[in-house]
Protein backbone atom coordinates (compact mmCIF):
# COMPACT_ATOMS: atom_id res chain seq x y z
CA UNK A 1 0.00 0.00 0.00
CA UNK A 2 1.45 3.30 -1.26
CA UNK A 3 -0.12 5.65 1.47
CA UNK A 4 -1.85 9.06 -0.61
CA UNK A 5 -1.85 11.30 2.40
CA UNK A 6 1.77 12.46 3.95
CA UNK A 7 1.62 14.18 7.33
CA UNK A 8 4.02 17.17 7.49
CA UNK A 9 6.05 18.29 10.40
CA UNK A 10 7.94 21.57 10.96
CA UNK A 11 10.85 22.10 14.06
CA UNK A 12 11.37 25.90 14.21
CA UNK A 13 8.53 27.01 13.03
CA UNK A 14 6.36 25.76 16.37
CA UNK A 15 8.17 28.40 18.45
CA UNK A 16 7.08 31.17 16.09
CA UNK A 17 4.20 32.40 18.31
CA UNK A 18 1.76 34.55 16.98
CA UNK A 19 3.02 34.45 14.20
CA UNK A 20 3.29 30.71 13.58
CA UNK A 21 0.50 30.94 10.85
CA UNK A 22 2.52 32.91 8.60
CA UNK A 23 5.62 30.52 8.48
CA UNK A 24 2.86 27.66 8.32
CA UNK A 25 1.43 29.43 5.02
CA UNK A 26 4.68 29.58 3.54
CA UNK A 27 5.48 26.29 4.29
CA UNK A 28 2.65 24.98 2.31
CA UNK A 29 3.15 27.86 -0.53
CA UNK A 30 6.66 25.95 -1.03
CA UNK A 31 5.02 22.56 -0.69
CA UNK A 32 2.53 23.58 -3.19
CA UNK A 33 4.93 25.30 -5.81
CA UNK A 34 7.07 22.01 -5.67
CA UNK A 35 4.69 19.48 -6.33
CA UNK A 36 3.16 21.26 -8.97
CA UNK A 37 6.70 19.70 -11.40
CA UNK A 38 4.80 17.20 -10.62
CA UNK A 39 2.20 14.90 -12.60
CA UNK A 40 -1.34 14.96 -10.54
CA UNK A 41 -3.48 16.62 -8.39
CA UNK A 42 -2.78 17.57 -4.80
CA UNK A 43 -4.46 18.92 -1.58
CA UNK A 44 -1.86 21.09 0.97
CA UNK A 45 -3.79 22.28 3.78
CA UNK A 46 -3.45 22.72 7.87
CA UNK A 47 -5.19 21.64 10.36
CA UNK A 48 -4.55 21.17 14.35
CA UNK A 49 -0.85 22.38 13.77
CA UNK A 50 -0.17 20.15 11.25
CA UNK A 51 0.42 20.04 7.24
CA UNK A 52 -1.08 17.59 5.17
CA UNK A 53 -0.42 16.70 1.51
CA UNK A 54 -3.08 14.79 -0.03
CA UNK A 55 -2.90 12.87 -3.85
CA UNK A 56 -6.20 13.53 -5.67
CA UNK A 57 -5.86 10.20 -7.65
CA UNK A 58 -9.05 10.15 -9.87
CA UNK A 59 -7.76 7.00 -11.32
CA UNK A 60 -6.79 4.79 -8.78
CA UNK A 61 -4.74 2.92 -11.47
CA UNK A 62 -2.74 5.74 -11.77
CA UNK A 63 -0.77 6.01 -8.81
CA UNK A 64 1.62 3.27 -7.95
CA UNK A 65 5.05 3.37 -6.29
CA UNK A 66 6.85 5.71 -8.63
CA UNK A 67 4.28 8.55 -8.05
CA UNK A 68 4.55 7.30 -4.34
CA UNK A 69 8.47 8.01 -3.95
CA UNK A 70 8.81 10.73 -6.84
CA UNK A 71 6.11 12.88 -3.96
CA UNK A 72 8.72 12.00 -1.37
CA UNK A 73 11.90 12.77 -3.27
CA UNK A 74 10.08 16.12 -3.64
CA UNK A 75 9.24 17.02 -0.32
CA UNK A 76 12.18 16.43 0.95
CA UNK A 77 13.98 19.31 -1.26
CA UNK A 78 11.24 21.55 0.33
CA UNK A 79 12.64 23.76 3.27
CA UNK A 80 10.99 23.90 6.36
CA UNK A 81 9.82 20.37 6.52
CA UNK A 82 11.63 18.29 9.48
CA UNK A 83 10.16 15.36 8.62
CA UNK A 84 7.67 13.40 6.19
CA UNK A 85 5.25 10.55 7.61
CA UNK A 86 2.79 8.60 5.02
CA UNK A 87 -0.11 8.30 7.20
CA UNK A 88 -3.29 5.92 7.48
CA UNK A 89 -6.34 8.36 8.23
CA UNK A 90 -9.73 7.40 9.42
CA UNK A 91 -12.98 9.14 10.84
CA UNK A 92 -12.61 9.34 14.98
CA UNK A 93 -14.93 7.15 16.91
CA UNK A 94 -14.47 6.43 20.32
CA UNK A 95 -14.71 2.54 20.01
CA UNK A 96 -10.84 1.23 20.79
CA UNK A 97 -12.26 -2.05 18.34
CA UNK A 98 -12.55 0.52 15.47
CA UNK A 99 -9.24 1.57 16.54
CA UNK A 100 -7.51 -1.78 16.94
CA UNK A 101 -9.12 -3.10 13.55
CA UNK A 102 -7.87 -0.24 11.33
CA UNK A 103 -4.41 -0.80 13.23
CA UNK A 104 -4.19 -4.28 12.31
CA UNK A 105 -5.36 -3.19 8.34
CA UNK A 106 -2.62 -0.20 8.54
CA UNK A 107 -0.34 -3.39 9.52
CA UNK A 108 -1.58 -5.79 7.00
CA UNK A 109 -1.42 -3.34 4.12
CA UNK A 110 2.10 -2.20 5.23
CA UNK A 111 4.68 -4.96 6.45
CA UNK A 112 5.32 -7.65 4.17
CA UNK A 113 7.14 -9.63 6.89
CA UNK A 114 5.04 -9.39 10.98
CA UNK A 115 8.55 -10.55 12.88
CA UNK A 116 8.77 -7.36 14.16
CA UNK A 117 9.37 -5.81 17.46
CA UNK A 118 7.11 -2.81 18.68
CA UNK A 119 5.94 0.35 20.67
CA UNK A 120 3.15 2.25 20.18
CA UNK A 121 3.24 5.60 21.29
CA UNK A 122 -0.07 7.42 21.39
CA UNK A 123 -0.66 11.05 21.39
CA UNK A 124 -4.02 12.23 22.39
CA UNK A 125 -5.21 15.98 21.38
CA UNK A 126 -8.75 15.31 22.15
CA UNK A 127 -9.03 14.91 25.92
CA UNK A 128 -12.56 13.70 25.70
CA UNK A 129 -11.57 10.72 24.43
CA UNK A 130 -12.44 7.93 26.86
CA UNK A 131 -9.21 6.61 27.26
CA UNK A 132 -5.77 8.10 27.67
CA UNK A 133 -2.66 7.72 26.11
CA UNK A 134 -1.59 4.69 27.85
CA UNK A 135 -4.68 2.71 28.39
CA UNK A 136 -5.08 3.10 24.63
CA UNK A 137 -0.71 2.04 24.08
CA UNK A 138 -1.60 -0.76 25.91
CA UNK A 139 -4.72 -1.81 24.42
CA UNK A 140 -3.13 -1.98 20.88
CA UNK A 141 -0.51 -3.66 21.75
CA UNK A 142 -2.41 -6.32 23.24
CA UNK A 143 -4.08 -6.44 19.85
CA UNK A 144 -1.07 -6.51 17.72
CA UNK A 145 0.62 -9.84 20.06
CA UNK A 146 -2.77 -11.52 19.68
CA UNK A 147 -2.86 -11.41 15.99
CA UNK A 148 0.55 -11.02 15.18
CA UNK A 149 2.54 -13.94 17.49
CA UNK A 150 6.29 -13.29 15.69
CA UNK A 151 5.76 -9.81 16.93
CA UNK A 152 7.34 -8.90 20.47
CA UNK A 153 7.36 -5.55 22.17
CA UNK A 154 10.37 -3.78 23.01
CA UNK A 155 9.75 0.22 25.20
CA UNK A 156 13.61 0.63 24.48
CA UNK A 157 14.47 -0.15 20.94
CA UNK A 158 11.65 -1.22 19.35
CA UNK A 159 12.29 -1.58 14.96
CA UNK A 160 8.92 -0.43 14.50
CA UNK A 161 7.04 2.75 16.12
CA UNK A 162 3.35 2.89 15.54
CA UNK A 163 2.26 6.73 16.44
CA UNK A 164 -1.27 6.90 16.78
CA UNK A 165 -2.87 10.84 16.95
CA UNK A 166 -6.03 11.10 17.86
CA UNK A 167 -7.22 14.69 16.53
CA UNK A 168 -10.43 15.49 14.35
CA UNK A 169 -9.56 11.93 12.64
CA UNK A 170 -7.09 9.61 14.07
CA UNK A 171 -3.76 8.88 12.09
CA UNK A 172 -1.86 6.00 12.36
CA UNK A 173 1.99 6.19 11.01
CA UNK A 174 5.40 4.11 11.76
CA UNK A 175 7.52 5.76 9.18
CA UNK A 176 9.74 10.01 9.73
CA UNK A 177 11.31 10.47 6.49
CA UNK A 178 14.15 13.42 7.62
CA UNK A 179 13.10 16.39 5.57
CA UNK A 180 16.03 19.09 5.42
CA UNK A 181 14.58 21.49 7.76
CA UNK A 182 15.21 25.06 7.85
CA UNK A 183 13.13 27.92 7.91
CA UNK A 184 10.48 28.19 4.33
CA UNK A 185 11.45 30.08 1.35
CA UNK A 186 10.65 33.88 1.59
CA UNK A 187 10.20 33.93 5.17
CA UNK A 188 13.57 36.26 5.69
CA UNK A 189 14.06 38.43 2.58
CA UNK A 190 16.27 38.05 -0.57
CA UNK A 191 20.09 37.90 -1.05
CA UNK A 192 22.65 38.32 -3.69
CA UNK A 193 24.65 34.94 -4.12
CA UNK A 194 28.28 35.52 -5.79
CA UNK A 195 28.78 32.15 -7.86
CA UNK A 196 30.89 31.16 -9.30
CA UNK A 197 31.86 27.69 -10.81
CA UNK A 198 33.72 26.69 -7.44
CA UNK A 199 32.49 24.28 -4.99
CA UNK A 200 32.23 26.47 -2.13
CA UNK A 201 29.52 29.24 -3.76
CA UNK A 202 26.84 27.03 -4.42
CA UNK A 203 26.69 25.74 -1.15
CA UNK A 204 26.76 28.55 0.80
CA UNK A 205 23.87 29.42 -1.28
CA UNK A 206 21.95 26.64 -0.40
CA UNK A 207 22.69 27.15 3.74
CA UNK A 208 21.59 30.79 3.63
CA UNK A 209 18.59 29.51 1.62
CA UNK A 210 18.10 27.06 4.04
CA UNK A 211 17.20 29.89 6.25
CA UNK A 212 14.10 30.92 4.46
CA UNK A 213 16.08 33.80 2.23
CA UNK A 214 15.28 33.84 -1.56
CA UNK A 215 18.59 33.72 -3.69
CA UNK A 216 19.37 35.87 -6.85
CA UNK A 217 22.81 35.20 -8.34
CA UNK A 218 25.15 37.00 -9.95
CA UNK A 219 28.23 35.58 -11.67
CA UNK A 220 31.56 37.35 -13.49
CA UNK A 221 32.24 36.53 -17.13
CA UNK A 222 35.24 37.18 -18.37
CA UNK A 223 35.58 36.34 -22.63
CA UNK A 224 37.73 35.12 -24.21
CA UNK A 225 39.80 34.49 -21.32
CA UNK A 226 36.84 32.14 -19.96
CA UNK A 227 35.09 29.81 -22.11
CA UNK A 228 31.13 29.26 -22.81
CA UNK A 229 31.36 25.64 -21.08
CA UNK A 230 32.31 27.62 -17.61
CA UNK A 231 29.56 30.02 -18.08
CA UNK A 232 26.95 27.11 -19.07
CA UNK A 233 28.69 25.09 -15.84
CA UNK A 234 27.50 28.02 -13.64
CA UNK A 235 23.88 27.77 -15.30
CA UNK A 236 23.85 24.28 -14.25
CA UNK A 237 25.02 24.72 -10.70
CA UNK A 238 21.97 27.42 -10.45
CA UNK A 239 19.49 24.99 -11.78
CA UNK A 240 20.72 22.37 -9.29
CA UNK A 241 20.70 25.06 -6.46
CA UNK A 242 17.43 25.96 -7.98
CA UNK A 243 15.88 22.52 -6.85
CA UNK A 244 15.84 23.78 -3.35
CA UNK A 245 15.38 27.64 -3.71
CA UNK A 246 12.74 27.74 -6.54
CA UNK A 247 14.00 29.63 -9.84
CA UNK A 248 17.10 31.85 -9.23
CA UNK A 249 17.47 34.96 -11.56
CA UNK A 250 21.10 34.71 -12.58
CA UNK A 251 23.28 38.27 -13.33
CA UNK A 252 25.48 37.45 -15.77
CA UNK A 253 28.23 39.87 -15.68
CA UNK A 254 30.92 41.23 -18.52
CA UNK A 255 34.19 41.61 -16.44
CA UNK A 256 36.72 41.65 -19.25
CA UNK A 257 37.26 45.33 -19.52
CA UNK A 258 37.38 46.05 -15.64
CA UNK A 259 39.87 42.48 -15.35
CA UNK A 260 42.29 43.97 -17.81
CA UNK A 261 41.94 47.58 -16.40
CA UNK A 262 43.35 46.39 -12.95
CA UNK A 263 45.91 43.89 -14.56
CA UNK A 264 47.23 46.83 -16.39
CA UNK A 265 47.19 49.43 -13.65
CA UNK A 266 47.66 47.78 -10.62
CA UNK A 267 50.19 45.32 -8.66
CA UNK A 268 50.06 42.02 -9.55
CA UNK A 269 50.36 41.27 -6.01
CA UNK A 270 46.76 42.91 -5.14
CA UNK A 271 45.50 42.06 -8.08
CA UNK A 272 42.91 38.91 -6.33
CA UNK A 273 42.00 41.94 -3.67
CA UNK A 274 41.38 44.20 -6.01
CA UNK A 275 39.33 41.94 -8.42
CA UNK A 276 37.27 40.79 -5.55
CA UNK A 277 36.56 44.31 -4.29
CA UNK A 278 34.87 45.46 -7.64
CA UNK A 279 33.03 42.12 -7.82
CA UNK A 280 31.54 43.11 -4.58
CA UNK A 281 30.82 46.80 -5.67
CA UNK A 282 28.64 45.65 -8.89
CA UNK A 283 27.28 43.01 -6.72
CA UNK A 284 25.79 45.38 -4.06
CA UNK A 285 24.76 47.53 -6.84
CA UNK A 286 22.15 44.79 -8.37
CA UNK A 287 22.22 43.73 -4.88
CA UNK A 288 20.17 47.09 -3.69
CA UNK A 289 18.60 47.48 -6.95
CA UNK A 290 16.83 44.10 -6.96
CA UNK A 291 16.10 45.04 -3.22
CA UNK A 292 18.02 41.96 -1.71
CA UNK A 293 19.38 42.82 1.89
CA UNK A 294 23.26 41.26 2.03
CA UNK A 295 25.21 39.50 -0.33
CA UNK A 296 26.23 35.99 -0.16
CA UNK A 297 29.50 34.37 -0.69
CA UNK A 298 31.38 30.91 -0.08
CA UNK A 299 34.95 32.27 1.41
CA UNK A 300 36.44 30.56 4.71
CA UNK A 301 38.81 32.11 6.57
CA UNK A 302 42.32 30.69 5.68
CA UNK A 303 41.55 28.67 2.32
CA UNK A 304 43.28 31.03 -0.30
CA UNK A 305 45.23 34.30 -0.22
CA UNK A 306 41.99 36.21 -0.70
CA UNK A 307 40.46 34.57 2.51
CA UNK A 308 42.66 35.43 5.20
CA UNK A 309 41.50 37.84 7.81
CA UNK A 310 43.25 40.68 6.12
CA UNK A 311 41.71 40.02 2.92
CA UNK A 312 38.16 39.22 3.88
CA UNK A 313 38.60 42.94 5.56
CA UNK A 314 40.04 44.28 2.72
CA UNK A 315 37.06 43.38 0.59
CA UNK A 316 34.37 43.48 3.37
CA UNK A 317 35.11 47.54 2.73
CA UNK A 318 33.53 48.27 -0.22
CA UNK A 319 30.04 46.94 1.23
CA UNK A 320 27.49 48.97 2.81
CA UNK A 321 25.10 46.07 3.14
CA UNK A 322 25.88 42.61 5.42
CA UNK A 323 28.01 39.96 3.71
CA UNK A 324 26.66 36.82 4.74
CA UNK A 325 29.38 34.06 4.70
CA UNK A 326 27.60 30.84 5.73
CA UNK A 327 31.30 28.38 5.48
CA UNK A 328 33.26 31.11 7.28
CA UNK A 329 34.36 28.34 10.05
CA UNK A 330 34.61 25.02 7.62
CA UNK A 331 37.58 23.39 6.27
CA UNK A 332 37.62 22.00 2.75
CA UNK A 333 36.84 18.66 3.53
CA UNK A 334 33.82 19.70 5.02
CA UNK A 335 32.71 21.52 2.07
CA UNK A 336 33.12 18.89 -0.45
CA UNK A 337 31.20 16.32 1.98
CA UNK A 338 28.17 18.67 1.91
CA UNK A 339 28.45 19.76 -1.62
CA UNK A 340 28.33 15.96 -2.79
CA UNK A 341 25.24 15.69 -0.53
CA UNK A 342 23.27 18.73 -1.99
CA UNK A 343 24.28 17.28 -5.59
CA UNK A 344 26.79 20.39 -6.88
CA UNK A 345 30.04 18.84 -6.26
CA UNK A 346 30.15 16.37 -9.70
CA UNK A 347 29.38 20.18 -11.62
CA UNK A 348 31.57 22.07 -9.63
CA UNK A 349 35.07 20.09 -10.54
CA UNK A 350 34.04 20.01 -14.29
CA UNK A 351 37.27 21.54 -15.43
CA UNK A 352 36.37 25.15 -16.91
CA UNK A 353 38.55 28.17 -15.69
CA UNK A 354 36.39 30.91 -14.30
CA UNK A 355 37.77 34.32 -14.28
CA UNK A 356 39.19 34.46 -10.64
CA UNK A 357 41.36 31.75 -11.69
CA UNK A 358 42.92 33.48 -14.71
CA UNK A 359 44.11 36.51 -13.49
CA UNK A 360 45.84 35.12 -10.49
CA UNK A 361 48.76 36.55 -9.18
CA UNK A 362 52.06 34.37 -8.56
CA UNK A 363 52.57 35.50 -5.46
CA UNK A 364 49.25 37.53 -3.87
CA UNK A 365 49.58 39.65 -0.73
CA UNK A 366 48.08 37.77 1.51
CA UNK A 367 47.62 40.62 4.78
CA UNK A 368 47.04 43.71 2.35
CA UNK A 369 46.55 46.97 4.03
CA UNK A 370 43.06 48.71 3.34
CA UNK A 371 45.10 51.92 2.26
CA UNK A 372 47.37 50.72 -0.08
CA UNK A 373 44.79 48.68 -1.59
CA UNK A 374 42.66 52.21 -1.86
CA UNK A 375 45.46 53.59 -2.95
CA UNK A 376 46.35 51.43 -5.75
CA UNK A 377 43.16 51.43 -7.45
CA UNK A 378 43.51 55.22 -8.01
CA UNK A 379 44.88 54.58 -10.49
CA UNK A 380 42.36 53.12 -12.01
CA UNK A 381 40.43 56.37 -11.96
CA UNK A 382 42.79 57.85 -15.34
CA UNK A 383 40.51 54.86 -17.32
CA UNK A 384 37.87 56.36 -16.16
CA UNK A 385 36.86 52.78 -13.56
CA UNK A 386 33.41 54.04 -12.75
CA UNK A 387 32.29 54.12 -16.20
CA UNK A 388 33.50 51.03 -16.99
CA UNK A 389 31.08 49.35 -13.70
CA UNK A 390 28.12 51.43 -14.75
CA UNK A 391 28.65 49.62 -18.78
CA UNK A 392 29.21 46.18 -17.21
CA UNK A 393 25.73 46.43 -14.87
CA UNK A 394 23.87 48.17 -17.79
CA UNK A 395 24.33 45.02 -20.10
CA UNK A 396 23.72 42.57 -17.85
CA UNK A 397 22.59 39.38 -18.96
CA UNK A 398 19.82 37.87 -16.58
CA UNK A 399 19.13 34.19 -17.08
CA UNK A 400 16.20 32.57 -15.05
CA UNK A 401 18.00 28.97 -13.94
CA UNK A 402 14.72 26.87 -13.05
């Protein structure tokens, strides 16, 4: 049996208060928007503090176990969700025999093999039903031993849970599918990712999305010296990312003219520094315009030249608005482990240069002073620097990565 109704539960969101219902909305706004890449009908609704996704399979024919785990797969790329439960859900009576026979169905219909050991664990929302939690635990159980005699029950470390929640209707589940958790998409404003076709980008991306912020993107071209394949590579990491954070606009940036500009004018040695800080002044420029509050990139301290402490301050000085920088504390290892599990790591070592990578200096200062870096691009100023940003964010190209 290839349950049609999936109950729906949320961590954070139940300390939200007063405003619970909000977060709760969103949540099943994202739900909704996901399953609808989906073939068939569905019902998301609340009731009782909980979320419920129901198939609306006109054709019982229809739905079979590749609908059944292709609804799954789905929800669990939906933030918010903590954890997914196929549920058995009947009309509330308060006979324990109606009880203990749709039990033993939910049993029959579910476990091929009744060898199991057991706990049911019963949570009761009505009080006026005539018996409590434990008379009711122990009334089941007694039901399940009697028809099922391989079964045993173990309080401790039972392999099977049966929850029974007696609400409006009672549901009966044994299965929590981890969802990713999180806070919902949209619930805390928009941000301007800086990806690139890295590893680390993408996946601080995904964490800050993770907290219920909407992503745009934005990421520096730099032809000839960087090919199509490494623009089309960042594409694809935005239509992975895009799996979790719903469609990302992607800013697709000319950087040639202001790349050779600095290579020409400046030190070779602050070149990286440099680079990066007019990377982050066109960023927070469609940043503000596109009315995203912080920009978003992968750096951790101590990885490259451009990431020590120095450097991060360095570029940090350009900003007006937060720079949120979700791997600040990870090492690489730990990176790569959660980029394979979000699925970006196989696209991220695809070997096409981007353009941080080809104006690298041989040896980069790697504790640059704030004033000699200001200093430095002055110089700039004779090639007249500003005009040259204002040309690279007024021809744009904006791809939607869905």
């Amino acid at each position: 049996m290839y349950s049609k109704k999936f109950l729906i539960k949320y961590a954070e969101i139940g300390i939200k208060g007063k405003n619970r219902y909000r977060f709760e909305d969103a949540l099943c706004h994202q739900i909704k928007r996901k399953l609808k890449t989906l073939f068939g009908e569905f019902k998301v609704y609340k009731e009782q503090e909980r979320i419920y996704v129901e198939v609306i399979d006109k054709n019982n024919d229809s739905y079979n176990e590749f609908s059944y785990n292709e609804i799954i797969s789905s929800l669990k790329e939906v933030f918010g969700i903590s954890s997914i439960s196929p549920i058995y859900q009947f009309e509330k009576t308060n006979s324990i025999y109606d009880l203990a026979s749709n039990i033993l169905n939910y049993i029959e219909n579910t476990f091929d093999e009744k060898n199991f050991t057991f706990k049911v664990h019963t949570k009761r929302l009505d009080k006026y039903y005539p018996l409590t939690s434990n008379e009711i635990n122990c009334e089941l159980g007694g039901v399940i031993l009697d028809n099922y005699p391989n079964t045993k029950v173990d309080v401790h470390t039972p392999m099977v849970f049966f929850y029974v929640e007696i609400r409006n209707k009672i549901n009966i589940y044994s299965e929590n599918i981890k969802g990713l958790g999180g806070m919902p998409l949209g619930t805390n404003g928009k941000a301007m990712l800086l990806l690139s076709g890295g590893i680390d980008s993408p996946l601080a991306g995904y964490m800050i999305a993770k907290r219920g912020v909407k992503i745009d993107a934005i990421y520096f071209d730099a032809p000839p010296y960087t090919s199509d394949r490494a623009k089309q590579k960042v594409i694809d990491l935005a239509i992975i990312l895009s799996k979790y954070t719903g469609a990302i606009p992607l800013n697709i940036i000319n950087f040639t003219q202001i790349q050779l500009a600095i290579y020409d004018k400046c030190p070779h040695d602050e070149l990286t520094i440099i680079m990066r800080r007019f990377m982050m002044k066109i960023a927070q420029k469609i940043a503000i315009e596109n009315e995203c509050l912080g920009l978003i990139t992968g750096e951790s301290i101590g990885q490259v030249a451009s990431q020590t402490m120095h450097s991060l301050m360095a570029t940090n000085e350009v900003c007006t608005i937060p720079v949120y920088r979700p791997l600040i504390g990870f090492d690489k290892q730990e990176i790569i482990e959660k980029a394979i599990s979000i699925g970006t790591y196989e696209t991220s070592i695809q070997p096409f240069e981007d353009c941080c990578t080809i104006f690298v200096a041989k040896h980069p200062v790697t504790k640059p002073s704030t004033k000699i870096i200001k200093r430095s691009e002055e110089m700039l100023n004779e090639l007249n620097i500003d005009e040259m940003i204002q040309k690279a964010i007024d021809e744009k190209q904006v791809i939607w990565c869905k």
